[in-house]
C-alpha atoms as a PDB file:
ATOM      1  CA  UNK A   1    -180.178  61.316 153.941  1.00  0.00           C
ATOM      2  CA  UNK A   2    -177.172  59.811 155.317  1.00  0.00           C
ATOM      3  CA  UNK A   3    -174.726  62.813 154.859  1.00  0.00           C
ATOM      4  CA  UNK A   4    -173.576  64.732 157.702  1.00  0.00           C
ATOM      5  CA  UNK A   5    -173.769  68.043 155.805  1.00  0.00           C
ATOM      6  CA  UNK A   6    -176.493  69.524 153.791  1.00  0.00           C
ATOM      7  CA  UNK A   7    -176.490  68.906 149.875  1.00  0.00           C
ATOM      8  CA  UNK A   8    -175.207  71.353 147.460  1.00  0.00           C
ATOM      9  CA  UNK A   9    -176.912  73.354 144.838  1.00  0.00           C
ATOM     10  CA  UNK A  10    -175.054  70.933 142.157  1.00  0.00           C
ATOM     11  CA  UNK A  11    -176.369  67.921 143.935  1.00  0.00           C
ATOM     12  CA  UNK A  12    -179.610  68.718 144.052  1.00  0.00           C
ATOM     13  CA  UNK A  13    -179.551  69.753 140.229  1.00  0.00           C
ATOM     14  CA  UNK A  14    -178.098  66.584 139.504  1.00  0.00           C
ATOM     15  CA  UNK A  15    -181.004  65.010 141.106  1.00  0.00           C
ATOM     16  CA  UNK A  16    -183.169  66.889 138.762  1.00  0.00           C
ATOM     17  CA  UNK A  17    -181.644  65.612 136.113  1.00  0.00           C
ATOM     18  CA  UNK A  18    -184.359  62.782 135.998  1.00  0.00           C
ATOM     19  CA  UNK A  19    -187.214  63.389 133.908  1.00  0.00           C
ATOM     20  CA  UNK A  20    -189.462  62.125 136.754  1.00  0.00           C
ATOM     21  CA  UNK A  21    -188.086  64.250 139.898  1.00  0.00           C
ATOM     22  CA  UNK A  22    -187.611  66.977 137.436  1.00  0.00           C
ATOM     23  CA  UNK A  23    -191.508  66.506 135.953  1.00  0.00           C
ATOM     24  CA  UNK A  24    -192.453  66.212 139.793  1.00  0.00           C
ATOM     25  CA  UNK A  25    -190.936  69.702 140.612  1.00  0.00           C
ATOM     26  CA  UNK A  26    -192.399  70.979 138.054  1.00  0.00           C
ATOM     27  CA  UNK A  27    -196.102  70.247 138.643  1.00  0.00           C
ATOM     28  CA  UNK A  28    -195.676  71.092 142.159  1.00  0.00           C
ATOM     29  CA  UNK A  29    -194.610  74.918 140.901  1.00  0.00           C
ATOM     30  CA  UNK A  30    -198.564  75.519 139.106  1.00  0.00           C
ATOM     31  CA  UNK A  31    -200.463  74.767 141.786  1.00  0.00           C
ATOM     32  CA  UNK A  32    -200.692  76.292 145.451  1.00  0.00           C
ATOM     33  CA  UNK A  33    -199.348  74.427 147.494  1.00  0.00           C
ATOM     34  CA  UNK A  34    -199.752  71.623 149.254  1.00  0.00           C
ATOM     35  CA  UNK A  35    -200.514  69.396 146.469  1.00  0.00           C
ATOM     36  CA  UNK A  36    -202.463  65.627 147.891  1.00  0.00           C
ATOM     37  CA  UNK A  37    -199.751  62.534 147.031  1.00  0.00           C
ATOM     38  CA  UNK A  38    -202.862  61.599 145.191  1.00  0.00           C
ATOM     39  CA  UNK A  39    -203.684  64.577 142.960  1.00  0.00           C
ATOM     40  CA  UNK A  40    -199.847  64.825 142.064  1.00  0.00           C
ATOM     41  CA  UNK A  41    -199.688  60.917 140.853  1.00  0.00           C
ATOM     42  CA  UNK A  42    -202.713  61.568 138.719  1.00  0.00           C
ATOM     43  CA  UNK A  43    -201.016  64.266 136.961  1.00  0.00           C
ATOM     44  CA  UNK A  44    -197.771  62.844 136.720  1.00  0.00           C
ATOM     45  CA  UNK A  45    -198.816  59.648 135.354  1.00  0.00           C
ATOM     46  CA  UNK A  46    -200.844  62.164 132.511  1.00  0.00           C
ATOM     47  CA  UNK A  47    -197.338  63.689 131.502  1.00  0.00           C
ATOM     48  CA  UNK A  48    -196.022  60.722 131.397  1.00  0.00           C
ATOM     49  CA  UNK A  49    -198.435  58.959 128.994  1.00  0.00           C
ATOM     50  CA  UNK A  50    -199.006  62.615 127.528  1.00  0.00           C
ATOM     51  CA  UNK A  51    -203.149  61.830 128.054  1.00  0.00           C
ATOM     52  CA  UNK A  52    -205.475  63.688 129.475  1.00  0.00           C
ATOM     53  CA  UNK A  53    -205.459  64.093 133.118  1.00  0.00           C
ATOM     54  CA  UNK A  54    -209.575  62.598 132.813  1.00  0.00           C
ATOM     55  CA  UNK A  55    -208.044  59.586 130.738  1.00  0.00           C
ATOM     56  CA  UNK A  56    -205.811  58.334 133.573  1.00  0.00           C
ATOM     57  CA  UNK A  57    -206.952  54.781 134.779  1.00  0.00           C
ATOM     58  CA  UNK A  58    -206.904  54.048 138.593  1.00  0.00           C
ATOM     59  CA  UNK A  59    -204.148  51.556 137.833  1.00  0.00           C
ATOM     60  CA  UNK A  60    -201.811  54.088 136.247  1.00  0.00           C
ATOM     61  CA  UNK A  61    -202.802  56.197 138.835  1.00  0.00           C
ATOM     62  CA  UNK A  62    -201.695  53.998 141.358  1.00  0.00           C
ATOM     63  CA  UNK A  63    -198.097  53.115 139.810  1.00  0.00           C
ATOM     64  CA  UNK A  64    -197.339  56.537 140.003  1.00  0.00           C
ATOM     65  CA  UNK A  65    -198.713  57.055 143.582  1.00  0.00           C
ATOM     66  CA  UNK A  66    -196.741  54.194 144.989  1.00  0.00           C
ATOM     67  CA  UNK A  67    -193.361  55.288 142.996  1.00  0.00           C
ATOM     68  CA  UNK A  68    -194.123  58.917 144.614  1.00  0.00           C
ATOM     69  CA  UNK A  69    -194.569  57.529 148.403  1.00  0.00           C
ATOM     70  CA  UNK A  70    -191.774  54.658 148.298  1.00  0.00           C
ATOM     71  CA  UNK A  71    -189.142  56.871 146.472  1.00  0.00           C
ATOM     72  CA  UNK A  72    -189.379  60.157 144.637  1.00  0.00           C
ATOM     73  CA  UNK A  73    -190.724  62.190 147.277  1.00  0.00           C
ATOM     74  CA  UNK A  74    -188.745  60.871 150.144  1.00  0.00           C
ATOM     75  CA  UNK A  75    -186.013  61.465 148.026  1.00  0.00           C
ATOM     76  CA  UNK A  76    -186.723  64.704 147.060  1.00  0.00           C
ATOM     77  CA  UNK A  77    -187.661  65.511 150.469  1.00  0.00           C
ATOM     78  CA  UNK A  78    -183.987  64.461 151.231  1.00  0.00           C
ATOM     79  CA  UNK A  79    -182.331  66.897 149.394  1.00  0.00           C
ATOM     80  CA  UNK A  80    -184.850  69.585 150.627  1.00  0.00           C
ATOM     81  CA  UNK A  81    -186.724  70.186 147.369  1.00  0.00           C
ATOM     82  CA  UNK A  82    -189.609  69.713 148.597  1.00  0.00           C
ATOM     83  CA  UNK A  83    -191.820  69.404 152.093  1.00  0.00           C
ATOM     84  CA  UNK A  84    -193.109  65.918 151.850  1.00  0.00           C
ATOM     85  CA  UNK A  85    -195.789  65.190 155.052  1.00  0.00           C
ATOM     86  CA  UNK A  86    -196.069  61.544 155.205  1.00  0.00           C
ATOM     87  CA  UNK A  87    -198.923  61.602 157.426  1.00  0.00           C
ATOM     88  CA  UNK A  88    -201.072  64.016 155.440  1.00  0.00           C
ATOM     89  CA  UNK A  89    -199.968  62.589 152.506  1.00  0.00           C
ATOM     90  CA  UNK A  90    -199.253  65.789 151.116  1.00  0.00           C
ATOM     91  CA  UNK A  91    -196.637  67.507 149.530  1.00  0.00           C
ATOM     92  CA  UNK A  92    -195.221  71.070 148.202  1.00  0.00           C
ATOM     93  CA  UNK A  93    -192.161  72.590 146.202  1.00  0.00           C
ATOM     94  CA  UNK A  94    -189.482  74.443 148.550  1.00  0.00           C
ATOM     95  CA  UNK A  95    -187.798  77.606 147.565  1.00  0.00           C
ATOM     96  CA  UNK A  96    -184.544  75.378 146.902  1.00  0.00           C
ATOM     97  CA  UNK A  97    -186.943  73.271 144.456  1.00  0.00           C
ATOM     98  CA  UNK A  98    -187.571  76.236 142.415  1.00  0.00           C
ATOM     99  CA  UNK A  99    -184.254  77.155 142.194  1.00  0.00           C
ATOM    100  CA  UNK A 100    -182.624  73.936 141.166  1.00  0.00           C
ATOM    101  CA  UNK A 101    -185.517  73.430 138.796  1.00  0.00           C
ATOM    102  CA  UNK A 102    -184.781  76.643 137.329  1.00  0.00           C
ATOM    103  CA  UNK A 103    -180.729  76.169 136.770  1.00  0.00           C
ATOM    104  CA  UNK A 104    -181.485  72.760 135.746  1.00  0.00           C
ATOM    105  CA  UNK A 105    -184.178  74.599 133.204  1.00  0.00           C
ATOM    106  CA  UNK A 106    -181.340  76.988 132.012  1.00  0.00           C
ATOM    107  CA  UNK A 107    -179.000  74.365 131.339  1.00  0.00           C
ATOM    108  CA  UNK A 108    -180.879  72.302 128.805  1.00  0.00           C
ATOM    109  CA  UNK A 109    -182.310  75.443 126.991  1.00  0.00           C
ATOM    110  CA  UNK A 110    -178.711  77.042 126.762  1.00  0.00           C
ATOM    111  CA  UNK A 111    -176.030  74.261 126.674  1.00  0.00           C
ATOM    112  CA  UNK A 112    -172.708  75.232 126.886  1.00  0.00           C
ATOM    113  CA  UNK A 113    -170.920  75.352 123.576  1.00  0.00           C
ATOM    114  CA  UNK A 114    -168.564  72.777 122.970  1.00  0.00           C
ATOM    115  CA  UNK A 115    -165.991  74.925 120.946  1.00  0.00           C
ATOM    116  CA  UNK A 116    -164.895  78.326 121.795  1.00  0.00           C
ATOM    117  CA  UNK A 117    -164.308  80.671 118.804  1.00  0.00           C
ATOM    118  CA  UNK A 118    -161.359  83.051 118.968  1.00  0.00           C
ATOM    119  CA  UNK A 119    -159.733  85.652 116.994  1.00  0.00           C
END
């Protein structure tokens, strides 16, 4: 990351706010950590077609797996959500991960009303 100081709570929920980073995050918080680049694809590419993790062709497997290497995960990895190893092609949730995951979470399941009743 180009910044000279390290990102903010708010920007790393705002990265969350995509489905896919936010999906991402949130498979890496079942299992124990670290998760292979490989298994992770697999099972994002099954949320994403909502199949069967066993129904997942090699090809969709792959699209995921190269989106995950090229840019989620470095990007993620950027705004310290998660440990990405390049080399091991490996990669697991951070503490800050669960915790933006979580106040992004509590945001979309208890918006903010948009009037405020008096008396």
């Amino acid at each position: 990351m180009s910044n000279s100081h390290p990102p903010t709570q708010t920007d790393a929920s705002t990265l969350l706010t995509d489905t896919i980073r936010r999906r991402i995050c949130s498979i890496l918080t079942d299992p124990d950590p670290p998760v292979s680049e490989r298994d992770l694809a697999g099972e994002l590419a099954a949320r994403c077609l909502d199949t069967p993790a066993n129904e997942i062709t090699p090809d969709q497997r792959q699209q995921q797996l190269i989106q995950l290497h090229h840019h989620q995960l470095p990007k993620l990895a950027d705004y310290g959500l998660v440990t990405y190893d390049q080399s091991m092609r490996t990669v697991s949730i951070t503490d800050a991960g669960r915790e933006a995951l979580a106040a992004v979470s509590d945001g979309q399941q208890n918006p903010r009303a948009a009037v405020t009743v008096t008396n």
